[in-house]
Protein backbone atom coordinates (compact mmCIF):
# COMPACT_ATOMS: atom_id res chain seq x y z
CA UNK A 1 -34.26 -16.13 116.40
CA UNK A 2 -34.71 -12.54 114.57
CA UNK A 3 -31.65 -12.10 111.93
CA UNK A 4 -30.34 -8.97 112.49
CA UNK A 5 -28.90 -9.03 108.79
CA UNK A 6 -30.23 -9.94 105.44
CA UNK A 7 -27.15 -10.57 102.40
CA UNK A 8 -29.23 -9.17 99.02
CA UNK A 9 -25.78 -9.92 96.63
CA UNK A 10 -23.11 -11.87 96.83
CA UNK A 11 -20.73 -12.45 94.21
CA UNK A 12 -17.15 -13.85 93.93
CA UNK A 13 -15.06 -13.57 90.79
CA UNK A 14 -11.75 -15.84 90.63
CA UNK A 15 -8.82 -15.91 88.17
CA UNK A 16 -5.97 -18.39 88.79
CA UNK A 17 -2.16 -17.94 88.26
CA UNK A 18 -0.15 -20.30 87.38
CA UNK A 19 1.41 -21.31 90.93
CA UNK A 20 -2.30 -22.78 91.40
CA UNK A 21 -2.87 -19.71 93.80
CA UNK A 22 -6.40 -17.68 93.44
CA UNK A 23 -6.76 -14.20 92.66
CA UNK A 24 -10.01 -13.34 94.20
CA UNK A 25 -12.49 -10.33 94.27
CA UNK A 26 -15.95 -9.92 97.03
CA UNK A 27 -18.56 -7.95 96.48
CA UNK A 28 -21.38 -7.64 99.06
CA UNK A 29 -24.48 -5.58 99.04
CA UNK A 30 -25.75 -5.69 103.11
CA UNK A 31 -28.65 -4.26 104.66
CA UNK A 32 -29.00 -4.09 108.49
CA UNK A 33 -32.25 -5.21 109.85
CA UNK A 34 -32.24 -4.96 113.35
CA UNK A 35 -29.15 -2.90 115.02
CA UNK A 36 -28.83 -5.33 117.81
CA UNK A 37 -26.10 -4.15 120.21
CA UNK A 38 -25.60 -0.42 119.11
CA UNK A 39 -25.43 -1.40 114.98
CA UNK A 40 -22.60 -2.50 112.29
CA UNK A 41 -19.60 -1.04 112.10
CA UNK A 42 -17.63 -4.37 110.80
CA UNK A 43 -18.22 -7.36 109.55
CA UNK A 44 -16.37 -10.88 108.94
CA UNK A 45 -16.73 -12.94 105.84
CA UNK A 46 -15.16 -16.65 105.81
CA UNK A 47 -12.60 -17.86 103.83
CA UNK A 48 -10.71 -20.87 102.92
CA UNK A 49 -8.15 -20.89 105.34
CA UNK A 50 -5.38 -18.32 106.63
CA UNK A 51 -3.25 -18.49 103.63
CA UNK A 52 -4.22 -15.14 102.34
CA UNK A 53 -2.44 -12.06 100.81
CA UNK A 54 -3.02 -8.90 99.34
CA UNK A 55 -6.22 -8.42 101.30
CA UNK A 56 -7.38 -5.14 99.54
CA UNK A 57 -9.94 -2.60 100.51
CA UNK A 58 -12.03 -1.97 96.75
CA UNK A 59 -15.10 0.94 98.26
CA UNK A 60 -14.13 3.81 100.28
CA UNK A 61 -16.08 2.80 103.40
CA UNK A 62 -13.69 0.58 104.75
CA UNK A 63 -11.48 1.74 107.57
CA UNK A 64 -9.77 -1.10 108.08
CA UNK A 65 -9.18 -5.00 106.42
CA UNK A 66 -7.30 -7.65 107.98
CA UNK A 67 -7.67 -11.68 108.01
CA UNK A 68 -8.83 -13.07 111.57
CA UNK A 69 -9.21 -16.24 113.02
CA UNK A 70 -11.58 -14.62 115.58
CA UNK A 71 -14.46 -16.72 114.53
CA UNK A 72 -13.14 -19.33 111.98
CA UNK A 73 -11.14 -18.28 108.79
CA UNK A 74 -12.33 -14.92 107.87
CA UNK A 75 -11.23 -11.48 106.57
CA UNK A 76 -12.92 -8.59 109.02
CA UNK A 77 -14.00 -5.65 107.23
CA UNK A 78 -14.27 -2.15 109.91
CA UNK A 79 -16.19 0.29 108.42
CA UNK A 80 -15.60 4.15 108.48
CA UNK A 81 -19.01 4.37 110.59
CA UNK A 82 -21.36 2.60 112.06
CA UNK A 83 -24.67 1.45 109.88
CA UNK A 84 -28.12 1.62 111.84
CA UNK A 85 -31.48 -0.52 111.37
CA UNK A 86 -32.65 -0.09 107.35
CA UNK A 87 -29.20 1.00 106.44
CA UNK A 88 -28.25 -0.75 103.11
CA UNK A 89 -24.33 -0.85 102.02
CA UNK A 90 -22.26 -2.02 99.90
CA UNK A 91 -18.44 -3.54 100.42
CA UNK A 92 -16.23 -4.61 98.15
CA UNK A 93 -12.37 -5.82 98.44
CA UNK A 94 -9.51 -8.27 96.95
CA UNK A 95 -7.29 -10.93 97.85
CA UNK A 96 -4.77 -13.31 97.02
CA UNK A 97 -5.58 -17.31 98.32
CA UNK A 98 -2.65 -19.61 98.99
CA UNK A 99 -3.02 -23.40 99.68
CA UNK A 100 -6.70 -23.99 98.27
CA UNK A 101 -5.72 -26.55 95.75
CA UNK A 102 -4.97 -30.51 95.99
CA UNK A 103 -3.02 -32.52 93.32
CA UNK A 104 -4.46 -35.88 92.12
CA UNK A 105 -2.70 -37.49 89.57
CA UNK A 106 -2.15 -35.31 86.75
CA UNK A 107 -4.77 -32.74 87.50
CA UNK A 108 -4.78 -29.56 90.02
CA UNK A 109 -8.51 -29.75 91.60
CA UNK A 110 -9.91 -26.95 94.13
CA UNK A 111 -13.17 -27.29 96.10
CA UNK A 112 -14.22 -23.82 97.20
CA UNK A 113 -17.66 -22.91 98.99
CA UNK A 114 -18.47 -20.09 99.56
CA UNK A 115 -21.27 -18.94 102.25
CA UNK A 116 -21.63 -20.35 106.03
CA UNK A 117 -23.30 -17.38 106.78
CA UNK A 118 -25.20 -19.16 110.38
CA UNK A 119 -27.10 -16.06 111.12
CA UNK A 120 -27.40 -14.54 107.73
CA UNK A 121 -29.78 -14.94 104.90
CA UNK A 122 -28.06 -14.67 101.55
CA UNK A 123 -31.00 -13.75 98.37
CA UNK A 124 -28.10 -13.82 95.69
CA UNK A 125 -25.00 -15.95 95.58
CA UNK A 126 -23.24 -15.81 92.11
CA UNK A 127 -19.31 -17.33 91.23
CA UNK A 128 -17.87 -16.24 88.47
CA UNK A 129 -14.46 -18.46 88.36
CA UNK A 130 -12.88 -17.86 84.76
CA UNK A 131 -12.75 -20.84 82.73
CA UNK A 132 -9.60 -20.50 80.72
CA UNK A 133 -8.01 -24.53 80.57
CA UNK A 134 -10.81 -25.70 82.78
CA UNK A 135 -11.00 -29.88 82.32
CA UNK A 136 -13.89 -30.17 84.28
CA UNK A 137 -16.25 -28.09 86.59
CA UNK A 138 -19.72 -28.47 88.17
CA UNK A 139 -21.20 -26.05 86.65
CA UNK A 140 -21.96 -24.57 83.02
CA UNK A 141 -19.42 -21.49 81.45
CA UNK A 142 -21.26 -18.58 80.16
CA UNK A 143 -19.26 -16.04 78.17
CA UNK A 144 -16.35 -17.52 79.36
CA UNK A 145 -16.62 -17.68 82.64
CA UNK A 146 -18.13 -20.67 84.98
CA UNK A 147 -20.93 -19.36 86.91
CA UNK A 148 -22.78 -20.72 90.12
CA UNK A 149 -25.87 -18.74 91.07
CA UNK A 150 -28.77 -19.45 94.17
CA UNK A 151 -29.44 -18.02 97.70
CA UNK A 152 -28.39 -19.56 100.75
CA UNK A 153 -30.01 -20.36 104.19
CA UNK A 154 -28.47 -20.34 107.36
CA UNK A 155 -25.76 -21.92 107.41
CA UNK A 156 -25.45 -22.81 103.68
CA UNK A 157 -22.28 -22.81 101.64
CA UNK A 158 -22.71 -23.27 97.53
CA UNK A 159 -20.41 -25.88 95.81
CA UNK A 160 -17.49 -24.93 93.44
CA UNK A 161 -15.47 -27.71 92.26
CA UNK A 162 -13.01 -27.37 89.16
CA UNK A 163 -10.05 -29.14 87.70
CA UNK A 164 -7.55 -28.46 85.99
CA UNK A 165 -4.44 -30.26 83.84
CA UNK A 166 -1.12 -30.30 85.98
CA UNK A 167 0.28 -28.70 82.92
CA UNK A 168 -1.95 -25.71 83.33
CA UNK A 169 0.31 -24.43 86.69
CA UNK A 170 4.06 -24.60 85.17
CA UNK A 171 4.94 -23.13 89.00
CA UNK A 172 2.35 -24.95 91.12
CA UNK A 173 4.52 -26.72 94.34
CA UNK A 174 2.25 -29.48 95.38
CA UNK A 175 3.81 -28.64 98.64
CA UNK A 176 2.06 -26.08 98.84
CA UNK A 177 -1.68 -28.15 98.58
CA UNK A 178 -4.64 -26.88 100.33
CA UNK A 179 -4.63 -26.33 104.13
CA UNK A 180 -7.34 -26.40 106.48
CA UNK A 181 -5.01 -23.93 108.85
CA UNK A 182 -6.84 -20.86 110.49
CA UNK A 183 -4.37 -20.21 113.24
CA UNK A 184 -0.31 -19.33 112.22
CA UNK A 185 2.12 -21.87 113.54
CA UNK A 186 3.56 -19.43 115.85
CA UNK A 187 0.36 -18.46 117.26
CA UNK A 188 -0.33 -22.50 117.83
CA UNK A 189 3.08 -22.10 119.58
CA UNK A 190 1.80 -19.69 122.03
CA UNK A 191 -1.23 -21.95 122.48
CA UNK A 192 0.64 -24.96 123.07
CA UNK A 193 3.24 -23.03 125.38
CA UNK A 194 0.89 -21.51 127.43
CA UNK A 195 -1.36 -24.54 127.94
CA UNK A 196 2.33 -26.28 128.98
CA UNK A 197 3.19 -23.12 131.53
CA UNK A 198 -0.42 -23.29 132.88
């Protein structure tokens, strides 16, 4: 197929709290190769599941910002216009994740990757995840923060794992572990009721 979209930067930065959620900041830098079916005016990038708050617009061409389980778990960025064929831009925005941790014995350990892009090419993938009370991560810290870096090819997802003492999160709930949930429980309702009435 012809990719209609090339991904020149990508780059996550991540600071915990200490109820074990994530505070976490996307940057993109996008450039539209083909316009396909009348250009871009939003986009979707994945995330770990629908436990997200605070979802934050950060650059000024963003009209809208919302999670959606449209197409997965993703937040959908709508853009102020519409970007043709050569059109390079950049988008930026915040969030808070919920429910991306799991508790194993005494230590708090998150898997996050990042990517899944099936269409997209991605040239530069960096995670900066700060390293303050890390016990272990696969990856090396530079300047005090751990840092993944590569590109990605269709479809690929880079490979953040880091643990942390139990100690670390004085107001962690392990009730409140990781979730693979996309859809609410009320929408699943709906689902489940209308499958029943049809």
């Amino acid at each position: 197929f012809t990719p209609l979209d090339e991904i020149h930067k990508y780059t996550i930065t991540v600071d915990s709290n200490d109820d074990g959620t994530l505070n976490m900041t996307y940057y993109l830098k996008w450039e539209v190769l083909e316009e396909g079916d009348g250009g871009v005016d939003f986009i979707t990038v994945g995330v770990a599941n629908r436990f997200v708050k605070d979802i934050t617009g950060l650059t000024t061409n963003i009209n809208d910002i919302y999670y959606s389980s449209d197409d997965g778990a993703t937040i959908r960025i709508d853009f102020n216009n519409t970007y043709q064929e050569g059109d390079i831009f950049e988008v930026a925005f915040s969030f808070k994740q919920e429910r991306i941790f799991t508790v194993v014995d005494n230590e708090v350990q998150y898997s996050f990757n990042p990517g899944w892009f099936e269409e997209i090419q991605v040239d530069n993938i960096c995670v900066y995840w700060n390293a303050d009370d890390i016990l272990y991560a696969n990856t090396e810290t530079v300047n005090g923060w751990l840092v993944w870096e590569g590109s990605l090819d269709y479809g690929q997802t880079i490979e953040c794992n880091v643990k942390y003492s139990r100690n670390t999160f004085p107001n962690l709930n392990p009730k409140e572990d990781y979730s693979e949930q996309i859809i609410s429980d009320f929408a699943i309702y709906l689902i489940i009721i209308t499958v029943v009435v049809v």
